[in-house]
PDB file of N, CA and C in Angstrom:
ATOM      1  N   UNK A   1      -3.912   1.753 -11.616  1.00  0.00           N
ATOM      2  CA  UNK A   1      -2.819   2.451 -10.977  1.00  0.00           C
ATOM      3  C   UNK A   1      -1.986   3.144 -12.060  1.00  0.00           C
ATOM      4  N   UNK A   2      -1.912   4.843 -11.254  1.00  0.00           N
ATOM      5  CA  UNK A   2      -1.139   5.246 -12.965  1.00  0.00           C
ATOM      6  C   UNK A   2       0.299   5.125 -12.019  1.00  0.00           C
ATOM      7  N   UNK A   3       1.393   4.666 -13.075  1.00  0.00           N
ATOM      8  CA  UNK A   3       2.772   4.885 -13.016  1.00  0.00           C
ATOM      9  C   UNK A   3       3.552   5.892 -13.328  1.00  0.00           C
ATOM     10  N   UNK A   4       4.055   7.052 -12.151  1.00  0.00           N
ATOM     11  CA  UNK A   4       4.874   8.156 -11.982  1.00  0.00           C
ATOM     12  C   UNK A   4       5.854   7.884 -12.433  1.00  0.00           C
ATOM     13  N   UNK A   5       6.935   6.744 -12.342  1.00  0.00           N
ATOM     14  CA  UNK A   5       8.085   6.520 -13.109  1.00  0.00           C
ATOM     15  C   UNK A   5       8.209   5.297 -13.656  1.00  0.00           C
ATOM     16  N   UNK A   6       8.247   5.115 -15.054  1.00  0.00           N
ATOM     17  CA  UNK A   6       8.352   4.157 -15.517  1.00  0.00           C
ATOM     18  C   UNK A   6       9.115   2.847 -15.111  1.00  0.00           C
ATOM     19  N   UNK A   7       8.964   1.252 -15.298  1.00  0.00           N
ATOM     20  CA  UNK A   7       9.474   0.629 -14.444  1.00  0.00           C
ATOM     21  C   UNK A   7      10.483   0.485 -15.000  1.00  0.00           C
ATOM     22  N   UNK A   8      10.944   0.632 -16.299  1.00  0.00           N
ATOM     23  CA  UNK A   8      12.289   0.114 -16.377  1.00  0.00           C
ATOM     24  C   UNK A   8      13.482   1.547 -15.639  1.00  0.00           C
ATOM     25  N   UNK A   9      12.447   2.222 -15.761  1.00  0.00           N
ATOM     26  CA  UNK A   9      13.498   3.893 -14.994  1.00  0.00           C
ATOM     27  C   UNK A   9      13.700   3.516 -13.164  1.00  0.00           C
ATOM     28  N   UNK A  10      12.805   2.701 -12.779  1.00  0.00           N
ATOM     29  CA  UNK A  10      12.846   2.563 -11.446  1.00  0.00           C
ATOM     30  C   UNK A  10      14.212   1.509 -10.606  1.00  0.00           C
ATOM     31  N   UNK A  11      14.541   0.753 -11.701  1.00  0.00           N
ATOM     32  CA  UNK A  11      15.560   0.041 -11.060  1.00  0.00           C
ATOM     33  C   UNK A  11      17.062   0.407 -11.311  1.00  0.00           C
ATOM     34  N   UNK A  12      17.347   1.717 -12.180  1.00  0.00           N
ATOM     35  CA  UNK A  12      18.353   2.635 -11.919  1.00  0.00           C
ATOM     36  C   UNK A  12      18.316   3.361 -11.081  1.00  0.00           C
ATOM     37  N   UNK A  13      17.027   3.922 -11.021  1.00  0.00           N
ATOM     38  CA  UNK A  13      17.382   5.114  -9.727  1.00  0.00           C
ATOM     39  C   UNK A  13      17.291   4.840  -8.578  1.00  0.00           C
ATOM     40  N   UNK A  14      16.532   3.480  -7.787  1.00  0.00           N
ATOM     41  CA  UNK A  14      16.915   2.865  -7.010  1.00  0.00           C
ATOM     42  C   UNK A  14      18.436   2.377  -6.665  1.00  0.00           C
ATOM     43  N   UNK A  15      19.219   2.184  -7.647  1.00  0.00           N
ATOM     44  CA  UNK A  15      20.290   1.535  -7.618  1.00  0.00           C
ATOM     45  C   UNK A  15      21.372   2.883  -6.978  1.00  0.00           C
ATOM     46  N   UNK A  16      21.032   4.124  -7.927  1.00  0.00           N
ATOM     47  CA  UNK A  16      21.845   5.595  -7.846  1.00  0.00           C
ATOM     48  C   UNK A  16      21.584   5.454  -6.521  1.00  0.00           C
ATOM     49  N   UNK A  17      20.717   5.806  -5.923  1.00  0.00           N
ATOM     50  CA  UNK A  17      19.784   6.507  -4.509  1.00  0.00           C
ATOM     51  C   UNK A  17      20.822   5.595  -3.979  1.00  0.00           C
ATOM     52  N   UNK A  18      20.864   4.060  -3.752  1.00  0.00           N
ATOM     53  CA  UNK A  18      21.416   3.292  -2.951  1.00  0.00           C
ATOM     54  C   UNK A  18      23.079   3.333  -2.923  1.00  0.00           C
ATOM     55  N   UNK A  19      23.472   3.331  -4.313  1.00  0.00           N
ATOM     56  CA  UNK A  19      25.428   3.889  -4.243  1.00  0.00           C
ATOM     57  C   UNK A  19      25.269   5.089  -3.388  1.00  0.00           C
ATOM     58  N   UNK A  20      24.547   6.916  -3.763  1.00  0.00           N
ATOM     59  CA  UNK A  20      24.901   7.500  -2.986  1.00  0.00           C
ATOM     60  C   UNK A  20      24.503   7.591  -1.852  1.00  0.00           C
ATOM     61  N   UNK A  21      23.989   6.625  -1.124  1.00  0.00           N
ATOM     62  CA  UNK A  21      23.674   6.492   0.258  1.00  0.00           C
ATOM     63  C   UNK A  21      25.081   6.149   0.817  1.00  0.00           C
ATOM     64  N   UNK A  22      25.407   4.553   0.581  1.00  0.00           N
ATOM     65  CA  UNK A  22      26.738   3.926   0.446  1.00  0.00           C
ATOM     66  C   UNK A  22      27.932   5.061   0.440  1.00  0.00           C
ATOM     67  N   UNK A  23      27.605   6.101  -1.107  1.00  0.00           N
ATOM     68  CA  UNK A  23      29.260   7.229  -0.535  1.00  0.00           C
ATOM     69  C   UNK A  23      29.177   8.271   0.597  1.00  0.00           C
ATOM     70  N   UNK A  24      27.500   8.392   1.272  1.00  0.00           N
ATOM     71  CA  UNK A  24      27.613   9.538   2.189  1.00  0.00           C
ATOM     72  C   UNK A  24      28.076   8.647   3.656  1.00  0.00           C
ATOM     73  N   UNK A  25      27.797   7.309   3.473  1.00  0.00           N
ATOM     74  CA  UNK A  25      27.914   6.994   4.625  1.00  0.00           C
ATOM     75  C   UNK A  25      29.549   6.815   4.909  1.00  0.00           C
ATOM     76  N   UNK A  26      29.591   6.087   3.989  1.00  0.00           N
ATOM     77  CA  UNK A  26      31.548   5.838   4.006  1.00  0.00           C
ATOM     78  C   UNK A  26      32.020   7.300   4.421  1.00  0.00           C
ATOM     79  N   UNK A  27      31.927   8.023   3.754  1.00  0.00           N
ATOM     80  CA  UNK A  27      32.530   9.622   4.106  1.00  0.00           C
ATOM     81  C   UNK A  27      32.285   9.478   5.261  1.00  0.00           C
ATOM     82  N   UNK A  28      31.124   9.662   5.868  1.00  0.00           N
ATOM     83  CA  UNK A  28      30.800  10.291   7.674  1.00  0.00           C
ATOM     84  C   UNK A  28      31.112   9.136   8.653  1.00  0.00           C
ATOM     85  N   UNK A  29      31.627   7.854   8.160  1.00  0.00           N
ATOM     86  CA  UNK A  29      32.232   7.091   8.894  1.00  0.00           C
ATOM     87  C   UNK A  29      33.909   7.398   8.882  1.00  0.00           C
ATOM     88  N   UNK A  30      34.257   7.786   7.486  1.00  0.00           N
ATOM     89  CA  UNK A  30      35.460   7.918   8.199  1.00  0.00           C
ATOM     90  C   UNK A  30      35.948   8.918   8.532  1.00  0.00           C
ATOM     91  N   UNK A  31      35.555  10.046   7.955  1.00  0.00           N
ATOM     92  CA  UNK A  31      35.428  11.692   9.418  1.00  0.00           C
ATOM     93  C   UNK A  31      35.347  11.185  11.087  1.00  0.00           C
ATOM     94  N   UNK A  32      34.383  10.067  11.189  1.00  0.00           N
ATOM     95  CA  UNK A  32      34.132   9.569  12.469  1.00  0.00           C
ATOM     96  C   UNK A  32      35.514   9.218  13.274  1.00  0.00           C
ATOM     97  N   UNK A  33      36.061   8.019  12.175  1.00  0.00           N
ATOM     98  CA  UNK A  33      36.574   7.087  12.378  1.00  0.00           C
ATOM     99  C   UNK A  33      38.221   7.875  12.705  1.00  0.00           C
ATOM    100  N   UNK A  34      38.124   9.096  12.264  1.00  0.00           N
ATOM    101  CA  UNK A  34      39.634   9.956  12.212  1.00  0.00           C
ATOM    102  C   UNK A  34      39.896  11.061  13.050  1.00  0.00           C
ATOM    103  N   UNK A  35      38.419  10.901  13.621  1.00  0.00           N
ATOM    104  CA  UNK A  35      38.163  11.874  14.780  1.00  0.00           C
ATOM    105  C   UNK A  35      38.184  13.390  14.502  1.00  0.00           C
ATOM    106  N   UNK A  36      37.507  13.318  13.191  1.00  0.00           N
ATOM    107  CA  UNK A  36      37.452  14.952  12.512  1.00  0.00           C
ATOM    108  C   UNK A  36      36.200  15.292  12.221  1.00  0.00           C
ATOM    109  N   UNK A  37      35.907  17.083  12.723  1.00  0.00           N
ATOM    110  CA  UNK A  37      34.714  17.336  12.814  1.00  0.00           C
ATOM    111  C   UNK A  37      34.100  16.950  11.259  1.00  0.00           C
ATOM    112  N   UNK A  38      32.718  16.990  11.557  1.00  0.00           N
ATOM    113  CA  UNK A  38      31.876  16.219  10.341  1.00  0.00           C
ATOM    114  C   UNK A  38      31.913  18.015   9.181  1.00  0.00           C
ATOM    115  N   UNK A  39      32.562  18.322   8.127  1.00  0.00           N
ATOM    116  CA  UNK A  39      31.777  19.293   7.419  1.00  0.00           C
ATOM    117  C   UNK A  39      30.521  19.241   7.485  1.00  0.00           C
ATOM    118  N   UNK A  40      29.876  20.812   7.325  1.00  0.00           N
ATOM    119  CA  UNK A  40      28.693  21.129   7.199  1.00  0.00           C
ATOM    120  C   UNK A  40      27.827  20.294   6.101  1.00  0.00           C
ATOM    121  N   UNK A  41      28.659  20.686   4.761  1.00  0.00           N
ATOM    122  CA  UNK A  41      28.322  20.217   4.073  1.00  0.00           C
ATOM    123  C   UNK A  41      27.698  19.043   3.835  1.00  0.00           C
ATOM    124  N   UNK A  42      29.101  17.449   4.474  1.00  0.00           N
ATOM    125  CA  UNK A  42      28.311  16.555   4.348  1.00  0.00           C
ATOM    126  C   UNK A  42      26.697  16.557   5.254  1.00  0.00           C
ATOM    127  N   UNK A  43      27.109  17.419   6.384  1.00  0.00           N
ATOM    128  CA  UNK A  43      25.526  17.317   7.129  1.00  0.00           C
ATOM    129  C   UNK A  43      24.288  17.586   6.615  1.00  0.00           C
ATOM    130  N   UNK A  44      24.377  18.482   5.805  1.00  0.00           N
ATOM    131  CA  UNK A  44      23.402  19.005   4.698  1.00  0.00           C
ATOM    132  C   UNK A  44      23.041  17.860   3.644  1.00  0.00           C
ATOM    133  N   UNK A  45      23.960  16.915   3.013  1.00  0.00           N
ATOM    134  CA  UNK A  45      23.854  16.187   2.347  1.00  0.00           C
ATOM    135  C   UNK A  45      23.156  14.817   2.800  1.00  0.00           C
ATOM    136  N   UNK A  46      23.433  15.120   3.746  1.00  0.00           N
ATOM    137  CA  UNK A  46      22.894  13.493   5.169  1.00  0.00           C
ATOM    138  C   UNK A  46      21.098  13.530   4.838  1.00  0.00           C
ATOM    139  N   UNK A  47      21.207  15.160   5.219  1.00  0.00           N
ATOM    140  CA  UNK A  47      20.341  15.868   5.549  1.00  0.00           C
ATOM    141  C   UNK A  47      19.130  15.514   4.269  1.00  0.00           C
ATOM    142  N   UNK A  48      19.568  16.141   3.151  1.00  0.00           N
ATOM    143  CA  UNK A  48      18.656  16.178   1.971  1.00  0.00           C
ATOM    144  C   UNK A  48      18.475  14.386   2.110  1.00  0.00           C
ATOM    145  N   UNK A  49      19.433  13.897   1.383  1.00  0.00           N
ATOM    146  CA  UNK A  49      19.237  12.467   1.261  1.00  0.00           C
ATOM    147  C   UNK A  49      18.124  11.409   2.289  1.00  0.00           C
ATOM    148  N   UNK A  50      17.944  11.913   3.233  1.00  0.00           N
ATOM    149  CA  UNK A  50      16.951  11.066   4.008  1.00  0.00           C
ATOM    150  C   UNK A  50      15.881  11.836   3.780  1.00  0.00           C
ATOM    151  N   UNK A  51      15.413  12.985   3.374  1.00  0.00           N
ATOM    152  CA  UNK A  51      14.484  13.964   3.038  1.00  0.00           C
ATOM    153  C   UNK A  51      13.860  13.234   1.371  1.00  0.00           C
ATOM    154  N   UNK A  52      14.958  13.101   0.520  1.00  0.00           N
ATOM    155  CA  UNK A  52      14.592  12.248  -0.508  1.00  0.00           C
ATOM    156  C   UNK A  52      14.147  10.900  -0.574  1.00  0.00           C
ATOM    157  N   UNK A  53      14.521  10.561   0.793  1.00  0.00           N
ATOM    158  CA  UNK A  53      14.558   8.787   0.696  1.00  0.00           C
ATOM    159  C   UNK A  53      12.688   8.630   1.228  1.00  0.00           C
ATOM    160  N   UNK A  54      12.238   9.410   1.537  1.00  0.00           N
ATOM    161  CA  UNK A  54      10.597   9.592   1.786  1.00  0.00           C
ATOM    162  C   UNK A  54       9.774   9.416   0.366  1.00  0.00           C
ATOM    163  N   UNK A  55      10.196  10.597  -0.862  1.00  0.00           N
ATOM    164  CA  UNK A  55       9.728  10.257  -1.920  1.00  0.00           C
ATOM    165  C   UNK A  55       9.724   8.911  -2.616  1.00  0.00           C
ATOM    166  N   UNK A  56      11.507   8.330  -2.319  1.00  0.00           N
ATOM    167  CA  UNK A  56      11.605   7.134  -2.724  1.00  0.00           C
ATOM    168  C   UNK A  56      10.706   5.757  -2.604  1.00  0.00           C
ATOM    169  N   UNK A  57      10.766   6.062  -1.212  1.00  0.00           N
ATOM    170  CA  UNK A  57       9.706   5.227  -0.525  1.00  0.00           C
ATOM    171  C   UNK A  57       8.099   5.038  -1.097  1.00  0.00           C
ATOM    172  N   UNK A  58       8.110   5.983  -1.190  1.00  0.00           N
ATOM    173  CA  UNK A  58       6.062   6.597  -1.824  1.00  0.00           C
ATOM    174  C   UNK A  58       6.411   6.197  -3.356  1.00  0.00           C
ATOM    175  N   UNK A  59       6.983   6.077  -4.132  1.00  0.00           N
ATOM    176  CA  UNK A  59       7.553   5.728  -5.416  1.00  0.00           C
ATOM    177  C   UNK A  59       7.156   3.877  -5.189  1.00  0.00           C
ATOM    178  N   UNK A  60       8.406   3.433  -4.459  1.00  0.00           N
ATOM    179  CA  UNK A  60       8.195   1.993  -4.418  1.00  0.00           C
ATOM    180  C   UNK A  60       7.060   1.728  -4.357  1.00  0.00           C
ATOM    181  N   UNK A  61       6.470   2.091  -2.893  1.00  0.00           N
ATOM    182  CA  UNK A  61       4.933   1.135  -2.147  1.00  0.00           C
ATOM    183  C   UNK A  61       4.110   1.539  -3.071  1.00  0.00           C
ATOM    184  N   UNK A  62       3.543   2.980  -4.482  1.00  0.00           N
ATOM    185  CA  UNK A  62       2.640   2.648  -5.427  1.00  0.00           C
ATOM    186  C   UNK A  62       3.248   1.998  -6.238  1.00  0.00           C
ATOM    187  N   UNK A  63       4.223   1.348  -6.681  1.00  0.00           N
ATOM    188  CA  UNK A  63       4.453   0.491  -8.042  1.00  0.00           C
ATOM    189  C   UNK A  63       4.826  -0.946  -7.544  1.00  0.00           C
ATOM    190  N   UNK A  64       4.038  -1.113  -6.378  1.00  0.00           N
ATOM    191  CA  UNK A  64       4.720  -2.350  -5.200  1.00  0.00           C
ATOM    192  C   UNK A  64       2.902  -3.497  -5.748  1.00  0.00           C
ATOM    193  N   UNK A  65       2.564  -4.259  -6.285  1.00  0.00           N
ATOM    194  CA  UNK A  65       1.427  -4.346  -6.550  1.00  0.00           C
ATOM    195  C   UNK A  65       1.134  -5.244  -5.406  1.00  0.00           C
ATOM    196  N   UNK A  66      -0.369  -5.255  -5.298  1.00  0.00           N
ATOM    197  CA  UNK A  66      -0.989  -5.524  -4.348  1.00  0.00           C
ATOM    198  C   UNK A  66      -0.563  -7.689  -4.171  1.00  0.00           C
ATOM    199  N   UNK A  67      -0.695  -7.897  -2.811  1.00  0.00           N
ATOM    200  CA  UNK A  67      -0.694  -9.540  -3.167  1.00  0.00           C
ATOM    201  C   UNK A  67      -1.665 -10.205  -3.301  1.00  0.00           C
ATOM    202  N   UNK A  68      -1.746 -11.134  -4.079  1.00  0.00           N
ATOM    203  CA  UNK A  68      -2.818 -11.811  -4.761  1.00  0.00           C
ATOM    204  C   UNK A  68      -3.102 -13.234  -4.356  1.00  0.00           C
ATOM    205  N   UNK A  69      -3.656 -14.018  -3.771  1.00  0.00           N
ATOM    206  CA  UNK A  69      -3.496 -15.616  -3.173  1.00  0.00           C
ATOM    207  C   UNK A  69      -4.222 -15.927  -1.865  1.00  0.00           C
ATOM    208  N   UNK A  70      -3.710 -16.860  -1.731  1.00  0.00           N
ATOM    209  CA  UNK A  70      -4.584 -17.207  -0.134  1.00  0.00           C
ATOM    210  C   UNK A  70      -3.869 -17.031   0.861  1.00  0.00           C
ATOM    211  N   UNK A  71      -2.755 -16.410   0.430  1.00  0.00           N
ATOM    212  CA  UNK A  71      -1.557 -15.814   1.750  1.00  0.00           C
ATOM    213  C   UNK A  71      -2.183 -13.829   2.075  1.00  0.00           C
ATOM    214  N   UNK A  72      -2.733 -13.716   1.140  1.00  0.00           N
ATOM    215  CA  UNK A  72      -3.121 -12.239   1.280  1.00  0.00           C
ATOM    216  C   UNK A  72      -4.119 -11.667   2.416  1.00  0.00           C
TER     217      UNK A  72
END
């Protein structure tokens, strides 16, 4: 298995990906929460970010190694 991102690079950018998930959501909760229309912007940002979170995904499950045992 070749490795696209190195592993010690993988548990920062997991970590980034996951804070700015955390600040888009706080934002569009409390636009929600104040009863103010959502900017475009953040929608766009909603937008990309779950568009990225696909690559993320395909990142993990190849550097996810296979299980090995009599549970497999």
């Amino acid at each position: 298995m070749k490795e696209y991102i190195p592993r010690q690079a993988r548990k920062p950018i997991y970590a980034v990906y996951a804070f700015i998930g955390l600040v888009l959501g706080a934002v569009q909760v409390g636009f929600a929460a104040a009863e103010a229309g959502q900017p475009v912007a953040l929608t766009v940002a909603l937008s990309v970010y779950a568009f990225v979170g696909g690559g993320i995904g395909f990142v993990a499950q190849a550097n996810t190694p296979p299980q090995v045992g009599p549970d497999a």
